[in-house]
N, C-alpha and C. Protein backbone atom coordinates (compact mmCIF):
# COMPACT_ATOMS: atom_id res chain seq x y z
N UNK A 1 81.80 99.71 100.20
CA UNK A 1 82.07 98.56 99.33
C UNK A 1 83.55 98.21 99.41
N UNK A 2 84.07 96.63 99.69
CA UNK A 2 85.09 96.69 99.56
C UNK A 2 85.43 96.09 98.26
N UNK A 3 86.94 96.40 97.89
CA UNK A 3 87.37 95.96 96.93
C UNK A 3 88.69 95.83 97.45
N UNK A 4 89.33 94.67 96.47
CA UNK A 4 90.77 94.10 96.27
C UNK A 4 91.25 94.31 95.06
N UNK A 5 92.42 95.02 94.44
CA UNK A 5 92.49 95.42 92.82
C UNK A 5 93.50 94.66 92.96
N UNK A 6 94.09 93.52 92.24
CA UNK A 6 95.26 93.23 91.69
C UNK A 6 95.90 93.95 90.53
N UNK A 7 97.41 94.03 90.41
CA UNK A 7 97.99 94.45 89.30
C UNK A 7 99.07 93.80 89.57
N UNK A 8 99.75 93.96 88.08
CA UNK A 8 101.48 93.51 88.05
C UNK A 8 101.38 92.26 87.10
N UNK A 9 100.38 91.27 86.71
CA UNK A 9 100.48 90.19 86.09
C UNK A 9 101.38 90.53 84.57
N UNK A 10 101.42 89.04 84.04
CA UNK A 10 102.04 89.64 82.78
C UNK A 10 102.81 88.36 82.24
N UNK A 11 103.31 88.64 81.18
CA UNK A 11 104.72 87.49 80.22
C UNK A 11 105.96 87.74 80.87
N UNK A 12 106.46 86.40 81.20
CA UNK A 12 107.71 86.32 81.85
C UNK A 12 108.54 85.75 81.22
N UNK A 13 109.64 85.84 81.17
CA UNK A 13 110.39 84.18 80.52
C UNK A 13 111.17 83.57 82.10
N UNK A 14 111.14 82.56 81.75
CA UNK A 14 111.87 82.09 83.46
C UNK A 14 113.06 82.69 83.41
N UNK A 15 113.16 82.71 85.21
CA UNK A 15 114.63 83.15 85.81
C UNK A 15 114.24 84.77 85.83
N UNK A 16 113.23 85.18 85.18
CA UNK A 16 112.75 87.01 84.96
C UNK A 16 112.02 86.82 86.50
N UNK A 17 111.52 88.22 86.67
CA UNK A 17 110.60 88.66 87.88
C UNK A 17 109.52 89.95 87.75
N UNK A 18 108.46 89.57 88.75
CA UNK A 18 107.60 90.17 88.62
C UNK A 18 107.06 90.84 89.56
N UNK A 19 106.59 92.03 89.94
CA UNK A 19 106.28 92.52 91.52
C UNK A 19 104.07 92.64 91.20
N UNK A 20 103.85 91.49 91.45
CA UNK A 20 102.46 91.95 92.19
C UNK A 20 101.78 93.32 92.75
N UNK A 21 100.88 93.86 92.70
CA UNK A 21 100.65 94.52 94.04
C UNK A 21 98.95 94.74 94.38
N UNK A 22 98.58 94.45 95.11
CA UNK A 22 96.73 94.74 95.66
C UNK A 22 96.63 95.61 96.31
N UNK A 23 95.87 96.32 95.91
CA UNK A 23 95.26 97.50 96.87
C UNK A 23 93.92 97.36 97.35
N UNK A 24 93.45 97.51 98.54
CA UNK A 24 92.40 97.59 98.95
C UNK A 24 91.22 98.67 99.78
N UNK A 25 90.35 98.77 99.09
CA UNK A 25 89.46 99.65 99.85
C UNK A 25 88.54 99.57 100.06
N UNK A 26 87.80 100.29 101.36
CA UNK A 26 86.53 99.80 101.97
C UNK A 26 86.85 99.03 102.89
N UNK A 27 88.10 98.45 103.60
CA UNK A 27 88.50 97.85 105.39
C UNK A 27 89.31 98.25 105.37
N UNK A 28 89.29 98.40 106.93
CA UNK A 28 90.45 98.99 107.95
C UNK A 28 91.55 98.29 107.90
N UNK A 29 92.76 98.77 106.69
CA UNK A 29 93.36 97.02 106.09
C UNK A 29 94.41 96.73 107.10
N UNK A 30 95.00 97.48 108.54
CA UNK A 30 95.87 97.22 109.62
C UNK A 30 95.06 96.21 110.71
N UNK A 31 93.60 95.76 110.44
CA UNK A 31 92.95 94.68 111.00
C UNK A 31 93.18 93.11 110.09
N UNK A 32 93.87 93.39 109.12
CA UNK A 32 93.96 92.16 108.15
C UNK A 32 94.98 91.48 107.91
N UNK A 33 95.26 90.00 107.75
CA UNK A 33 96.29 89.42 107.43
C UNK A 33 95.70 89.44 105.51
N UNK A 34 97.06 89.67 105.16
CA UNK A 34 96.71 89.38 103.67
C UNK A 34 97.86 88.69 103.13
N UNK A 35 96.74 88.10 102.22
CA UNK A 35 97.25 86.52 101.63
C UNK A 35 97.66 86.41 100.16
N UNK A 36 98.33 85.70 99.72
CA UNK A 36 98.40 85.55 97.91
C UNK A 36 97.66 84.06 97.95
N UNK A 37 96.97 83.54 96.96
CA UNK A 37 96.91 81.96 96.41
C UNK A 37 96.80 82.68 95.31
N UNK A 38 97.08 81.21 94.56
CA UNK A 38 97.43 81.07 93.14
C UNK A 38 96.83 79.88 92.65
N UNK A 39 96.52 80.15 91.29
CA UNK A 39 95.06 78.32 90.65
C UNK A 39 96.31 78.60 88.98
N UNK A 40 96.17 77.78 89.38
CA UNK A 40 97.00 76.94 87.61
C UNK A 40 95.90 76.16 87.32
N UNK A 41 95.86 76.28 85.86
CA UNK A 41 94.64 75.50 84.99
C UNK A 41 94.87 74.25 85.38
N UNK A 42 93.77 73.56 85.74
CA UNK A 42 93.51 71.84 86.55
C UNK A 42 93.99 71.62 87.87
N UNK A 43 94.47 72.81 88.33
CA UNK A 43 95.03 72.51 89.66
C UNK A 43 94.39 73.27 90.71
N UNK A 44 94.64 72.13 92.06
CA UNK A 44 93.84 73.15 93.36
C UNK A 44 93.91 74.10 93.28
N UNK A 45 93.60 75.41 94.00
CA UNK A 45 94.06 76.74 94.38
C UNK A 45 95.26 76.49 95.69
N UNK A 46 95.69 76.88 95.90
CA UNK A 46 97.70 76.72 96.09
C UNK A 46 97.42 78.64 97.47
N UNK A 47 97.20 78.48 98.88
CA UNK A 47 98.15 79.64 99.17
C UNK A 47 99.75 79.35 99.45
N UNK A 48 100.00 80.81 99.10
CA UNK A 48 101.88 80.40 98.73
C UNK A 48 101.80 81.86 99.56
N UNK A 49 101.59 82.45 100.04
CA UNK A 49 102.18 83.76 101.31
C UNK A 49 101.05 84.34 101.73
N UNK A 50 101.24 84.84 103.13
CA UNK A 50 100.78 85.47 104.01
C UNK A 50 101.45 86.22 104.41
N UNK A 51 101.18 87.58 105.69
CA UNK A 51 101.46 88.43 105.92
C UNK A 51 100.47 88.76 107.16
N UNK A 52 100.76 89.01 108.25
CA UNK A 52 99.72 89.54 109.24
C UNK A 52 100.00 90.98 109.71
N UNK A 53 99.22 91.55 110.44
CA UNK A 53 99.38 92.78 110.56
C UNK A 53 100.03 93.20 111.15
N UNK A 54 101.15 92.39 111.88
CA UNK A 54 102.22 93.29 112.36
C UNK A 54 103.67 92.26 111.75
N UNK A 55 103.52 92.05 110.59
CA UNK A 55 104.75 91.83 109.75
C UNK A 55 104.62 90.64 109.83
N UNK A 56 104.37 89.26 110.40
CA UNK A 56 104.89 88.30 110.20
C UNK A 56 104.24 87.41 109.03
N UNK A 57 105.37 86.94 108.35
CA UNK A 57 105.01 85.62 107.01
C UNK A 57 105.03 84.95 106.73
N UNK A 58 104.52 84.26 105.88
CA UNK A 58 105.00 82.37 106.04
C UNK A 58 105.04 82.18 104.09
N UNK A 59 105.93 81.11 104.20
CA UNK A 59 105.68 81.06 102.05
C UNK A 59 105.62 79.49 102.26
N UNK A 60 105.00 78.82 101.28
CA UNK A 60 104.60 77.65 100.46
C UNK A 60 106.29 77.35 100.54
N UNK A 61 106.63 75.89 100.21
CA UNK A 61 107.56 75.78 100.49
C UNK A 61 108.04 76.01 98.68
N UNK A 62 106.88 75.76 97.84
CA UNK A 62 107.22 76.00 96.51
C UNK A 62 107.36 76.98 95.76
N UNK A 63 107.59 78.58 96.95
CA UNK A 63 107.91 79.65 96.31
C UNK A 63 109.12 80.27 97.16
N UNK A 64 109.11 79.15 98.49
CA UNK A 64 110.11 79.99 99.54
C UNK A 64 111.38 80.11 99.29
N UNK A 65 111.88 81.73 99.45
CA UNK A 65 113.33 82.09 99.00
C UNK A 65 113.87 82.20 97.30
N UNK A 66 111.95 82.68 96.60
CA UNK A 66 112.46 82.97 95.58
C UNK A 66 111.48 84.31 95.70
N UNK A 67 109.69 84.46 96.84
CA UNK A 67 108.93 85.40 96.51
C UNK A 67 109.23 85.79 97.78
N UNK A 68 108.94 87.42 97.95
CA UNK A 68 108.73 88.17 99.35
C UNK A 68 107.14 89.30 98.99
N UNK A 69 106.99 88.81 100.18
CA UNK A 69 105.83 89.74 100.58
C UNK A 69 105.62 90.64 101.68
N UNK A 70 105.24 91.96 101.21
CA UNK A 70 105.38 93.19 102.29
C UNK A 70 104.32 93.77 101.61
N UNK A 71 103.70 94.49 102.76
CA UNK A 71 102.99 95.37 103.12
C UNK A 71 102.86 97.11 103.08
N UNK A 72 102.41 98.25 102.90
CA UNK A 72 102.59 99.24 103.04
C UNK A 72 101.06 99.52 103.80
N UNK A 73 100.86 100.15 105.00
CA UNK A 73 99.71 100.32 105.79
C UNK A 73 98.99 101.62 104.93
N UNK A 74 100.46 102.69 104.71
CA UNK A 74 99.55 103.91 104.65
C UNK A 74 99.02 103.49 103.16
N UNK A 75 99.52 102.93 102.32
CA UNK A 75 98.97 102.61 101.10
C UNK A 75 97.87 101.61 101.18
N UNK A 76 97.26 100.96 102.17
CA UNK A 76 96.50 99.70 101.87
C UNK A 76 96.74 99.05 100.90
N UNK A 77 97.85 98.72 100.60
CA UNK A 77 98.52 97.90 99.87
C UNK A 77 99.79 96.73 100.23
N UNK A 78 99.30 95.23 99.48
CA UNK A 78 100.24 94.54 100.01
C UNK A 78 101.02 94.48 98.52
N UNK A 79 102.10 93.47 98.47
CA UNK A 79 103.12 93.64 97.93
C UNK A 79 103.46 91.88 97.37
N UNK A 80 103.81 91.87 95.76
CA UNK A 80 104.22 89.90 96.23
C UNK A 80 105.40 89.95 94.79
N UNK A 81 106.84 89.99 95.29
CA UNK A 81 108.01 89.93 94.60
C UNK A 81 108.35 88.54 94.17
N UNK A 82 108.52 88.61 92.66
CA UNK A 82 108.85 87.27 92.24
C UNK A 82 109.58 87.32 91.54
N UNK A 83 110.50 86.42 92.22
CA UNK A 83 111.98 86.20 91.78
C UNK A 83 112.18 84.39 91.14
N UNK A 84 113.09 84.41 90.36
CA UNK A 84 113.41 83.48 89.91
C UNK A 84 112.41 82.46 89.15
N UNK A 85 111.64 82.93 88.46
CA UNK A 85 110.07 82.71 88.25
C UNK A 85 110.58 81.04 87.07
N UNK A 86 109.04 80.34 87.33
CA UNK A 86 109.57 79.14 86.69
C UNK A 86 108.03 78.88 85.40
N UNK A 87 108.46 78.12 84.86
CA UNK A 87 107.35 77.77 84.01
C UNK A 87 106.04 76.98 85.27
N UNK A 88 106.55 76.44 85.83
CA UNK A 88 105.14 76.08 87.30
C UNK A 88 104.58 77.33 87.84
N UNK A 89 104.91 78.50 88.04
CA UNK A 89 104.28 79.31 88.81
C UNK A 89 103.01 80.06 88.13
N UNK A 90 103.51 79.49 86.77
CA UNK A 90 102.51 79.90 85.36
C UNK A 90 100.38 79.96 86.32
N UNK A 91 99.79 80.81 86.54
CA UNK A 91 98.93 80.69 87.07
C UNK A 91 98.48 82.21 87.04
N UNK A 92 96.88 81.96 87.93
CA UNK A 92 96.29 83.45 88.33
C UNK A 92 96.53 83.45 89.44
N UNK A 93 96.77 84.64 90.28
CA UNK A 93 97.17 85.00 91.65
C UNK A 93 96.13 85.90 92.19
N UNK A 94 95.62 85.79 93.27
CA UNK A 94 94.84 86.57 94.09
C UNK A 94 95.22 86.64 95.39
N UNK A 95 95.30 88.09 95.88
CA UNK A 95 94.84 88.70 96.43
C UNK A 95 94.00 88.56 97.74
N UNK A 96 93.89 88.27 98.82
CA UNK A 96 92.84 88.24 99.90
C UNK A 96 93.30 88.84 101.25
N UNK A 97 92.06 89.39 101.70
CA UNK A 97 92.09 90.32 103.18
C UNK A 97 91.26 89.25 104.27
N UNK A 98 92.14 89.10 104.94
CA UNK A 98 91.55 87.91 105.99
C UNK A 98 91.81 88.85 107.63
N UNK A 99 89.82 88.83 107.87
CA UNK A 99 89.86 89.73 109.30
C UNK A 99 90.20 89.26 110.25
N UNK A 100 91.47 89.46 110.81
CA UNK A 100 91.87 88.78 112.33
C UNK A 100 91.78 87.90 112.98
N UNK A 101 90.14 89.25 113.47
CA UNK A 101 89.43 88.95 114.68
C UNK A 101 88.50 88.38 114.27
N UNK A 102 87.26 88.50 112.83
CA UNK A 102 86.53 87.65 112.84
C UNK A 102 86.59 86.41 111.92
N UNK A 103 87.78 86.47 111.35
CA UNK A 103 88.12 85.15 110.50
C UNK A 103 87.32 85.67 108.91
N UNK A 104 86.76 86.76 108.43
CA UNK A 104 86.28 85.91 107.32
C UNK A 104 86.68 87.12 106.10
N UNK A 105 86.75 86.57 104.55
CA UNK A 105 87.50 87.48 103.87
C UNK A 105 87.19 87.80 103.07
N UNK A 106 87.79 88.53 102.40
CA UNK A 106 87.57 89.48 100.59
C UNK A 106 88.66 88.83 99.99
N UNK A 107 88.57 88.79 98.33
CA UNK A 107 89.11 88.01 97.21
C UNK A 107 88.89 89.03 96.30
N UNK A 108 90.64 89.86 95.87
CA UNK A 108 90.30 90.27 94.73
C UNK A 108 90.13 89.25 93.41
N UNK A 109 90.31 89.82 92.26
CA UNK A 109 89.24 89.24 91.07
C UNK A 109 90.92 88.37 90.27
N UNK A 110 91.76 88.56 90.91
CA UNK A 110 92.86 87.83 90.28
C UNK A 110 93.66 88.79 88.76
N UNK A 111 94.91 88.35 88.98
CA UNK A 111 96.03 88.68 88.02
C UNK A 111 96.35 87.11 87.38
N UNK A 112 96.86 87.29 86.10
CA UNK A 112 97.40 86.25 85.26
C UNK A 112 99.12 86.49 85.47
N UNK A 113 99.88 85.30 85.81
CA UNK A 113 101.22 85.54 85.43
C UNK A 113 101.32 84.48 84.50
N UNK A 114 102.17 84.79 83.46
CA UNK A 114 102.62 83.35 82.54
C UNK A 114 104.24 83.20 82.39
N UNK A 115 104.45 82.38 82.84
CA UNK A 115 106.17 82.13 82.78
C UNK A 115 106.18 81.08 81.85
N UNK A 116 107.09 82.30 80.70
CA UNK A 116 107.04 80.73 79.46
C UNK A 116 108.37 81.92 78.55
N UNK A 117 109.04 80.85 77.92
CA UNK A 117 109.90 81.31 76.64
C UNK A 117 109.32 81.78 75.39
């Protein structure tokens, strides 16, 4: 069975930070690019970082050079640092393992962040 656990959500006040982290078990998680999106109430679902399996990342341009995302293999765990946090980033964040080679993925069950005073 696989699973995706999010943790780290929580009350922020802006300009604070927050470190994410998913763990996954049940895939071989050095076959996976893993992803963050994020859904704010009424709004699309938003991906804002990736990560592939041999380090490389890309960010939304609406989080770039405030979040970083890394990886730990032996942990099957990815990683999503948030810095400079704003009342917009206010949302649930998930988690996803996207297979390589055959394209298709797992979705953990989501974290809440709230950035508010």
């Amino acid at each position: 069975q696989v699973t995706l656990v999010e943790s780290g959500g929580g009350l922020v006040q802006p300009g604070g930070s927050l470190r994410l982290s998913c763990v996954a078990s049940g895939i071989t998680f050095g076959a996976y690019t893993m992803m963050w999106y994020r859904q704010a109430p009424g709004k699309l679902r938003e991906l804002i970082t990736s990560i592939t399996s041999v380090g490389d990342s890309n960010y939304a341009d609406s989080v770039k050079g405030r979040f970083t995302v890394s990886r730990d293999d032996a942990k099957n765990t990815t990683y999503l640092q948030m810095n400079s946090l704003k009342p917009e980033d206010t949302a649930v964040y998930f988690c996803i393992a996207n297979n390589e080679k055959f394209g298709y993925d797992y979705w953990g069950q989501g974290t809440q962040v709230t950035v508010s005073s």
